[in-house]
Protein backbone atom coordinates (compact mmCIF):
# COMPACT_ATOMS: atom_id res chain seq x y z
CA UNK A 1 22.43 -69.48 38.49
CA UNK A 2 25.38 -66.97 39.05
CA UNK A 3 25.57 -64.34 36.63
CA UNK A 4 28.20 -61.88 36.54
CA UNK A 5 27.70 -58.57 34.07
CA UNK A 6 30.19 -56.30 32.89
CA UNK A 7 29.85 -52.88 31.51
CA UNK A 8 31.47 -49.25 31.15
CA UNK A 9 34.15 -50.28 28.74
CA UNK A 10 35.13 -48.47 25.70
CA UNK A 11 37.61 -46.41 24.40
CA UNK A 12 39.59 -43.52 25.98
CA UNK A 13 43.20 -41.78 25.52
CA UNK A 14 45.43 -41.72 27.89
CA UNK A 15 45.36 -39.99 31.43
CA UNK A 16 41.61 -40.75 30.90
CA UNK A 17 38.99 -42.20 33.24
CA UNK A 18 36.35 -44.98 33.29
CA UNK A 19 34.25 -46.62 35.70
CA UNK A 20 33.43 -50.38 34.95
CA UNK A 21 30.28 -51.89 37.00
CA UNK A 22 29.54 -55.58 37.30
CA UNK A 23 26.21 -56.15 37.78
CA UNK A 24 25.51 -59.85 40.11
CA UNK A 25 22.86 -62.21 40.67
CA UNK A 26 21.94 -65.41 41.64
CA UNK A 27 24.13 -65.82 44.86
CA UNK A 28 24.78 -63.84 48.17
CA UNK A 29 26.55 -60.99 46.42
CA UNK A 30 26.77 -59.13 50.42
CA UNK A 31 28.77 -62.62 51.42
CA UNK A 32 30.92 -62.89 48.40
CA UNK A 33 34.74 -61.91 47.89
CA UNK A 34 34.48 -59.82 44.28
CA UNK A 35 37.30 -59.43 42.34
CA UNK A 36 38.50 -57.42 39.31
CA UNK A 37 40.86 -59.65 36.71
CA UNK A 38 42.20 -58.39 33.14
CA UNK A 39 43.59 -60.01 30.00
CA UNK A 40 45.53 -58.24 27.80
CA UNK A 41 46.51 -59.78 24.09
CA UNK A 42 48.69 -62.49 23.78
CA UNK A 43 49.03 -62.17 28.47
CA UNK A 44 47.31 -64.25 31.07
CA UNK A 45 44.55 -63.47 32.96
CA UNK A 46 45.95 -61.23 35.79
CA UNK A 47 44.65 -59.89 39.31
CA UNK A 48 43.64 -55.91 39.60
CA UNK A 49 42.03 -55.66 42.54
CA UNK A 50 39.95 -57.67 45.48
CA UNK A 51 37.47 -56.31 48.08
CA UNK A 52 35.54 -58.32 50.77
CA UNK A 53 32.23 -59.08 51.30
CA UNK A 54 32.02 -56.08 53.95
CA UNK A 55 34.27 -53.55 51.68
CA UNK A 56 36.60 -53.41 54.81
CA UNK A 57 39.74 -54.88 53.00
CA UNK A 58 41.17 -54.17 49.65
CA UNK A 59 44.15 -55.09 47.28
CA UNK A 60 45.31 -53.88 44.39
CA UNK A 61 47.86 -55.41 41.87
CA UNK A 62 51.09 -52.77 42.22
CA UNK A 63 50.60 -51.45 38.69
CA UNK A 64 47.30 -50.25 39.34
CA UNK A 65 47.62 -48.44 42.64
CA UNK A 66 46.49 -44.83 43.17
CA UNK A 67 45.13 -44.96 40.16
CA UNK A 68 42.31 -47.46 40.48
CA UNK A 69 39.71 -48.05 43.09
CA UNK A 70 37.19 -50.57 43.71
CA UNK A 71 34.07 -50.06 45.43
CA UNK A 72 31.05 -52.23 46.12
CA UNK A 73 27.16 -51.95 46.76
CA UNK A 74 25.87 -54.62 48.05
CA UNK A 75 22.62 -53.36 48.45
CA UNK A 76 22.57 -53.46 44.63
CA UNK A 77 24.96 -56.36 43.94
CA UNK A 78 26.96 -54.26 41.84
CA UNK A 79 30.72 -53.94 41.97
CA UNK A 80 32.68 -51.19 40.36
CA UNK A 81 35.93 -50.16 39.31
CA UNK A 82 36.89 -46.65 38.83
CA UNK A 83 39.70 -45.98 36.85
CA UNK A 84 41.54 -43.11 36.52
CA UNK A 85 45.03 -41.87 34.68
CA UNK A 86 44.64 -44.64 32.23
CA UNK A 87 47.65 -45.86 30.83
CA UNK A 88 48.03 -47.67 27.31
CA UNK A 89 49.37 -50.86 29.05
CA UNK A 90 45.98 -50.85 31.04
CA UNK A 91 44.56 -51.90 27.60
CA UNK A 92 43.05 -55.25 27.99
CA UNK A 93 39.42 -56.74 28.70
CA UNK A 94 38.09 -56.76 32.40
CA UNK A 95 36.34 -59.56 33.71
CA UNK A 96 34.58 -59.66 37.40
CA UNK A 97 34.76 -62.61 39.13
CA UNK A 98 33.18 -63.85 42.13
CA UNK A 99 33.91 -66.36 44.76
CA UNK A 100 30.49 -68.46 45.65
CA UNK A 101 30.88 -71.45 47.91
CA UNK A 102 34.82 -71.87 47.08
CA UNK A 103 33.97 -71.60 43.44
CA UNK A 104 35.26 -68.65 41.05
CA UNK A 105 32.65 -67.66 38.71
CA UNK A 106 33.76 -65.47 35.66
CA UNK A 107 31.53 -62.47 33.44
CA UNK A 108 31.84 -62.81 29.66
CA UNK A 109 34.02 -59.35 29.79
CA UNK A 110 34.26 -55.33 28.76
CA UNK A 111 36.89 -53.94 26.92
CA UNK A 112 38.97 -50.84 27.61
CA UNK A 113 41.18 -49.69 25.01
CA UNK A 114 43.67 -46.85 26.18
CA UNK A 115 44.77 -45.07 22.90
CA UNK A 116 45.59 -41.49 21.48
């Protein structure tokens, strides 16, 4: 079955750095659209950032640009976001999703908490 793992979160003040990695299995992770998605308290579920199968085209949500990138090895199904100049309001918990047969399949989460 698809599984989807986050890691890398934690704590960090701000105009910090982390670098999340989501760890896939159980589908063709080199055919897959991967996405990063974050929740902050009380907020919906919002896009970050999207890269194709191939790694040829990425987007990123306006609030995080130039200061986040995504990457991806397929070669080790593993998708990462590095993040960099952290900001309080990027405070929330990350989730990777992927895209398998027209179906979005979620991991259970990391947090990053952006705090002096």
């Amino acid at each position: 079955q698809v599984q989807l793992v986050e890691s890398g979160g934690g704590l960090v003040q701000p105009g910090g750095s982390l670098r999340l990695s989501c760890a896939a299995s159980g589908f063709t992770f080199s055919s897959s659209l991967m996405s990063w998605y974050r929740q902050a308290p009380g907020k919906e579920r919002e896009l970050v950032t999207t890269i194709t199968s191939t790694g040829r085209t990425i987007n990123y949500a306006s609030s995080v640009k130039g200061r986040f990138t995504i990457s991806r090895e397929n070669a080790k199904n593993t998708v990462y976001l590095q993040m960099n100049n952290l900001k309080p309001e990027d405070t929330a918990v990350y989730y990777c999703n992927a895209v398998v047969g027209q179906i979005g399949y979620w991991g259970q989460g990391t947090q990053v908490t952006v705090s002096s």
